[in-house]
C-alpha atoms as a PDB file:
ATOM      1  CA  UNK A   1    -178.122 165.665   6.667  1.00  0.00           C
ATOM      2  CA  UNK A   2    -175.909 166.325   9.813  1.00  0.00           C
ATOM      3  CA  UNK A   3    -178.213 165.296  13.060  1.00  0.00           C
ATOM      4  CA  UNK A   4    -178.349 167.425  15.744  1.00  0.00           C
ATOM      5  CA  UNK A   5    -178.066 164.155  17.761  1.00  0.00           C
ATOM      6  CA  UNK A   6    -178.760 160.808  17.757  1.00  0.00           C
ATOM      7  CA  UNK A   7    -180.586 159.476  20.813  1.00  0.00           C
ATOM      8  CA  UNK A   8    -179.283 156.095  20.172  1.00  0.00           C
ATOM      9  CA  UNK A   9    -175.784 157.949  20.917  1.00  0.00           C
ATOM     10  CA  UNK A  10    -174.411 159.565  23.920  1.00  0.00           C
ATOM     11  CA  UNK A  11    -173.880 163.512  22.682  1.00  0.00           C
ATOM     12  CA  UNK A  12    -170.349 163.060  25.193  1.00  0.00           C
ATOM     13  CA  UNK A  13    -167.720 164.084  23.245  1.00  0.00           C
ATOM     14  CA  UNK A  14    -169.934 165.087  20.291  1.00  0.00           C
ATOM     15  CA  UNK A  15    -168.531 167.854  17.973  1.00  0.00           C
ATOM     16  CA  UNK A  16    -171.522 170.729  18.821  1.00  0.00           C
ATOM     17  CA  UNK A  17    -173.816 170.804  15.335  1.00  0.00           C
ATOM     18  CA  UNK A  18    -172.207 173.903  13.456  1.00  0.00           C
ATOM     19  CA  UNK A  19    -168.941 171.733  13.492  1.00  0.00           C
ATOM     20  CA  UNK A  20    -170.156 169.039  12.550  1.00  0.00           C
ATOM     21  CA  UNK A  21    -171.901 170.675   9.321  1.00  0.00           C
ATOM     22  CA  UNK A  22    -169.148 172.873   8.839  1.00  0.00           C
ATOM     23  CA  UNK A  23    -167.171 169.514   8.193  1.00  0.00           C
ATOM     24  CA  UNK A  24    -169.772 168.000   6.446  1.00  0.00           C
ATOM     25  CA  UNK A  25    -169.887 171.028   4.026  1.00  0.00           C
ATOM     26  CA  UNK A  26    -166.136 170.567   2.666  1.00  0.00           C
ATOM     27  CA  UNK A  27    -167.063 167.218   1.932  1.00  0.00           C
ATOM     28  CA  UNK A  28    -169.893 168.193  -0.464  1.00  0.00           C
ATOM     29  CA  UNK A  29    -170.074 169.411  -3.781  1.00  0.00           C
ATOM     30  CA  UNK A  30    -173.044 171.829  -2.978  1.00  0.00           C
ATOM     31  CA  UNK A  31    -174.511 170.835  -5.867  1.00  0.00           C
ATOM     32  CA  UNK A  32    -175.734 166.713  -5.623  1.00  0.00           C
ATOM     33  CA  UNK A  33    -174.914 166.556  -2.500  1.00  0.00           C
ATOM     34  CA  UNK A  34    -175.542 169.392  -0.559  1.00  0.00           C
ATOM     35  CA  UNK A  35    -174.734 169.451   3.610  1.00  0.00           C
ATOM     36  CA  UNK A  36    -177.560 170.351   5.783  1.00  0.00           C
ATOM     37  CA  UNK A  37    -178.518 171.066   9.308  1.00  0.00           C
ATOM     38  CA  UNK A  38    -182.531 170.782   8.146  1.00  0.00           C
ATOM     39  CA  UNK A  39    -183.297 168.614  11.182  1.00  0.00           C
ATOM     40  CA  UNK A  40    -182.046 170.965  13.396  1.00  0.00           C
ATOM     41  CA  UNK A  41    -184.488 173.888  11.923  1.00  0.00           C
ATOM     42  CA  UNK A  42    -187.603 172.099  11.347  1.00  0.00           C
ATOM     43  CA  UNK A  43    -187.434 170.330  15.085  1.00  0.00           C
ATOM     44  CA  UNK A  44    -187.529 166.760  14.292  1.00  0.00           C
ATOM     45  CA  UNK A  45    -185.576 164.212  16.245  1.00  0.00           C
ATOM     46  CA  UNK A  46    -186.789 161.296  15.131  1.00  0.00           C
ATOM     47  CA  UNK A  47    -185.953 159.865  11.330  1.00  0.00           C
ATOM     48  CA  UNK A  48    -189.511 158.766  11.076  1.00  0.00           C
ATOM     49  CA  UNK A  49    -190.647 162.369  11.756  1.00  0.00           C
ATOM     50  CA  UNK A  50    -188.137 163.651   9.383  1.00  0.00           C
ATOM     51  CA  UNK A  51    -188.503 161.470   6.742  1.00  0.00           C
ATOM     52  CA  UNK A  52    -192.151 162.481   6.964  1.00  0.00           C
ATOM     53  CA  UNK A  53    -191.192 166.253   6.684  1.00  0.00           C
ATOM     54  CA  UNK A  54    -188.976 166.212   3.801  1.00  0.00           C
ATOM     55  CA  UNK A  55    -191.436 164.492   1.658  1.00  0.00           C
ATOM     56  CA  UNK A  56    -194.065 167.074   2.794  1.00  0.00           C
ATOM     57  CA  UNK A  57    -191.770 170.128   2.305  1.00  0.00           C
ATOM     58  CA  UNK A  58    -190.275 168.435  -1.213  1.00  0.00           C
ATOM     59  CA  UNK A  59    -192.914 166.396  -2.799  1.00  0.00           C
ATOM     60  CA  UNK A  60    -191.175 166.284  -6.003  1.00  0.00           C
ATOM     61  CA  UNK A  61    -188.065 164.869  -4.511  1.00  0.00           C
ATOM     62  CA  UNK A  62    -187.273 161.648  -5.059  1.00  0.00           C
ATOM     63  CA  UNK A  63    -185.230 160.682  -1.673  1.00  0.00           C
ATOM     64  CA  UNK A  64    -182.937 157.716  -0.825  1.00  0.00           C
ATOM     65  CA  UNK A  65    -182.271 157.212   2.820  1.00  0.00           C
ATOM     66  CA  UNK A  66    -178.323 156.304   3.077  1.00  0.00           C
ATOM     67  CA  UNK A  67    -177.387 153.993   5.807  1.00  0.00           C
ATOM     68  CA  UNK A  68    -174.409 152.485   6.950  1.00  0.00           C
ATOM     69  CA  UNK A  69    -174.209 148.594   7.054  1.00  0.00           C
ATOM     70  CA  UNK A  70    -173.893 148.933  11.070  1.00  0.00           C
ATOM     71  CA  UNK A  71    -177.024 151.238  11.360  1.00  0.00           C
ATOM     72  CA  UNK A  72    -179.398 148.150   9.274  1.00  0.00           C
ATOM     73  CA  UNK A  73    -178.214 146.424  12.552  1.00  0.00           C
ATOM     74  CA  UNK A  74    -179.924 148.455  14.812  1.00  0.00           C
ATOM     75  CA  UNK A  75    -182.402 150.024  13.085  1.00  0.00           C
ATOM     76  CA  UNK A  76    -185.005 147.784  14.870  1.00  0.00           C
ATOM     77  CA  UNK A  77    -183.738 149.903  18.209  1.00  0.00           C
ATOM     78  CA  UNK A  78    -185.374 152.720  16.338  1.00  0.00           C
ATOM     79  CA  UNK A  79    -188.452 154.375  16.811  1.00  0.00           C
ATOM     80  CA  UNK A  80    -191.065 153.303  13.792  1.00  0.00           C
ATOM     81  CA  UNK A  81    -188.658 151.755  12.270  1.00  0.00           C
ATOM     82  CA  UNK A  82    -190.518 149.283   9.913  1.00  0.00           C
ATOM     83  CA  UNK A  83    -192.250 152.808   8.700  1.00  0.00           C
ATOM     84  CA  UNK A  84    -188.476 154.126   8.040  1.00  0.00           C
ATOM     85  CA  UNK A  85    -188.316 151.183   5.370  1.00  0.00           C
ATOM     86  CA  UNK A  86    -191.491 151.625   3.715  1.00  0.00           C
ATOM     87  CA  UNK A  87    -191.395 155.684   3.784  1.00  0.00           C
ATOM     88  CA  UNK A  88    -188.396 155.686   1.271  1.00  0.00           C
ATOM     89  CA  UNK A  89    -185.869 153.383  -0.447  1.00  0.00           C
ATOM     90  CA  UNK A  90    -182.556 152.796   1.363  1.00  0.00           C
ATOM     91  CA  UNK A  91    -179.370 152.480  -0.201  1.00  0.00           C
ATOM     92  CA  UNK A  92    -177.147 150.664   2.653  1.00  0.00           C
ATOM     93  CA  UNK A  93    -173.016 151.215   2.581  1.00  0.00           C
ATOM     94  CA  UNK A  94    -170.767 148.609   3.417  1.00  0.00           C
ATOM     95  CA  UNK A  95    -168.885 148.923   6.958  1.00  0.00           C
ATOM     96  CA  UNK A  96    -166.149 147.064   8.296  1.00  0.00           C
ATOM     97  CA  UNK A  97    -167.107 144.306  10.729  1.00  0.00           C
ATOM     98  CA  UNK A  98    -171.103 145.116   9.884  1.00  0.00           C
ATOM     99  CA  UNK A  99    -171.652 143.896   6.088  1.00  0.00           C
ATOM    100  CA  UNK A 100    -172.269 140.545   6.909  1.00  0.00           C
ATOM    101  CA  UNK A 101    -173.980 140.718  10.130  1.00  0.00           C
ATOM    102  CA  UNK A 102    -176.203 143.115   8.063  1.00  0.00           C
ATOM    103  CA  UNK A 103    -177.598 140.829   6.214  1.00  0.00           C
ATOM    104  CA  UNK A 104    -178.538 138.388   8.722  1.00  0.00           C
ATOM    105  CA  UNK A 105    -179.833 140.913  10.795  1.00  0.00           C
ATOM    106  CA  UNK A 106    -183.553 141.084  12.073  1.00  0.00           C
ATOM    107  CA  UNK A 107    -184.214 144.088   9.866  1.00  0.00           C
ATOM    108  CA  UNK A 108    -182.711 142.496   6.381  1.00  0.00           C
ATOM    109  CA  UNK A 109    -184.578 139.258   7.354  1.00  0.00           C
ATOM    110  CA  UNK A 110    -188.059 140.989   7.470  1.00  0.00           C
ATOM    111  CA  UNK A 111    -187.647 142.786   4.694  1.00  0.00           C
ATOM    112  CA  UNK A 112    -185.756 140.685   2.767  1.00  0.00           C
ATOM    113  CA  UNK A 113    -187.856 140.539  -0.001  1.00  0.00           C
ATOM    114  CA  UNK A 114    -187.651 144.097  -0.968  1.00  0.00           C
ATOM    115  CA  UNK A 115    -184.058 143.766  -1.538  1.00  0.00           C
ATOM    116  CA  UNK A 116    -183.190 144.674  -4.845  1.00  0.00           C
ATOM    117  CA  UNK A 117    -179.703 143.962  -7.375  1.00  0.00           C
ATOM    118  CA  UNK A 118    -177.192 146.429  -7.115  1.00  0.00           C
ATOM    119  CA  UNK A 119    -178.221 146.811 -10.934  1.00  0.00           C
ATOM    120  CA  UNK A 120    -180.900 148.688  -9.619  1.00  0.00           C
ATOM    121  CA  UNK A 121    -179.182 151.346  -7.939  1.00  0.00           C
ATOM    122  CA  UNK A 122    -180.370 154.415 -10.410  1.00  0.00           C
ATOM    123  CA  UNK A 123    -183.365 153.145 -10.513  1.00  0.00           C
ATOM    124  CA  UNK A 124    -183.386 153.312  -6.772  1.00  0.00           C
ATOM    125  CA  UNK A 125    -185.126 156.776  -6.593  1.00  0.00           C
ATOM    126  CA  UNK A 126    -188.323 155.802  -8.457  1.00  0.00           C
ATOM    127  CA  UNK A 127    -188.793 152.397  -6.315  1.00  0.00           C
ATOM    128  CA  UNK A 128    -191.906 151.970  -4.509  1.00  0.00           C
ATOM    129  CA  UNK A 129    -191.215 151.217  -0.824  1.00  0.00           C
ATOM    130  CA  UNK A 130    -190.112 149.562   0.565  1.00  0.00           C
ATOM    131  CA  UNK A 131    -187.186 148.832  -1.503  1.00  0.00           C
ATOM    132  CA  UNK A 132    -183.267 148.798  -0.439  1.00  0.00           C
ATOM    133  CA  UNK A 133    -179.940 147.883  -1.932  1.00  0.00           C
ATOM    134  CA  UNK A 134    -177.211 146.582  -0.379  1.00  0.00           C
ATOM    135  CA  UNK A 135    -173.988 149.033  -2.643  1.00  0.00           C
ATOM    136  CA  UNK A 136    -171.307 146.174  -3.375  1.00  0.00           C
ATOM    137  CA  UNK A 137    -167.929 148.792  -2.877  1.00  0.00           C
ATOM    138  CA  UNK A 138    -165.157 148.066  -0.636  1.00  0.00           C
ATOM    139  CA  UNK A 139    -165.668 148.313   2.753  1.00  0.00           C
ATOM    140  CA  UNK A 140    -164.470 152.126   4.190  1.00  0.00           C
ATOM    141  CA  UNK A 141    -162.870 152.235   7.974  1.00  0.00           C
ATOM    142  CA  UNK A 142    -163.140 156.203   7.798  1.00  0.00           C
ATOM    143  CA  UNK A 143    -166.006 157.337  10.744  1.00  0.00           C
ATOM    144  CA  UNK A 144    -167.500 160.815  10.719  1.00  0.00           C
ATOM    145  CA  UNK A 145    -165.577 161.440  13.725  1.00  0.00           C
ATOM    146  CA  UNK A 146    -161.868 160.204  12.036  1.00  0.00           C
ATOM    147  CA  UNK A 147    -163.114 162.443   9.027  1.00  0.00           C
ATOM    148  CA  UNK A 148    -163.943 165.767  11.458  1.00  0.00           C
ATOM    149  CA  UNK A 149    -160.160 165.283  12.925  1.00  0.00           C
ATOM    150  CA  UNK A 150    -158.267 165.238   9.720  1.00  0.00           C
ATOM    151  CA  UNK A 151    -160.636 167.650   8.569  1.00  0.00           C
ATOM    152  CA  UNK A 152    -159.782 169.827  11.298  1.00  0.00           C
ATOM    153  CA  UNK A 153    -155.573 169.135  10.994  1.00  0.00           C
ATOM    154  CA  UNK A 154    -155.958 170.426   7.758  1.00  0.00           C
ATOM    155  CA  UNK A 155    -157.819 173.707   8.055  1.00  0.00           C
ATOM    156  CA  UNK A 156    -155.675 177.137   8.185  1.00  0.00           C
END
């Protein structure tokens, strides 16, 4: 789901939306993983709101919110965001310098108990929320915005 903005973020030297999906589409297979700009067309800017939306729109979807290790940090910052953990489970990705700081983080802490084993990561989707795992891969540098620029060097 490519955001039409983040208003944790300053938009300065933001790629405008249909670049940013337009990148995010030769990433994905179009098939499990499909690029989208549904945030954009159904108005939400909140990932409360959204969150909300999709299940109402999709109620037999199963969603996982994906979250970077450095966004569990913050996610306190955001808006409802103790009803972000309990609206779906949350599969969190490993970032550099984050990982660790993660897990002693206010959010990890208060829901702490809801963690589950990496074991449980396909059973993720059918978890009752609040529920997250913590994916045990190697740690990846790349940013969106790294990935838009070589992206970009290697289009015709």
């Amino acid at each position: 789901m490519v955001s039409p903005g983040n208003p944790l973020k300053p938009s300065i030297g933001m790629a405008p939306l249909p670049e940013r999906l337009a990148t995010a589409r030769r990433f994905a297979d179009g098939r499990r993983i499909i690029a989208t700009d549904i945030e954009a067309r159904i108005g939400t800017r909140y990932t409360v709101d959204t969150m909300r939306e999709l299940k109402r729109r999709f109620p037999a979807a199963r969603f996982v919110w994906l979250m970077g290790a450095d966004n569990l940090i913050q996610l306190p910052r955001w808006g409802s965001w103790r009803r972000i953990i309990r609206a779906m489970p949350m599969l969190v990705l490993p970032r550099p310098g984050a990982t660790r700081r993660a897990l002693a983080s206010q959010a990890a802490k208060a829901y702490g108990k809801y963690r589950l084993p990496a074991r449980a990561g396909l059973c993720l989707p059918a978890a009752e929320s609040p529920a997250w795992i913590l994916l045990p891969v190697k740690e990846n540098p790349v940013s969106a915005t790294e990935l838009r620029r070589k992206a970009k060097g290697a289009s015709p």
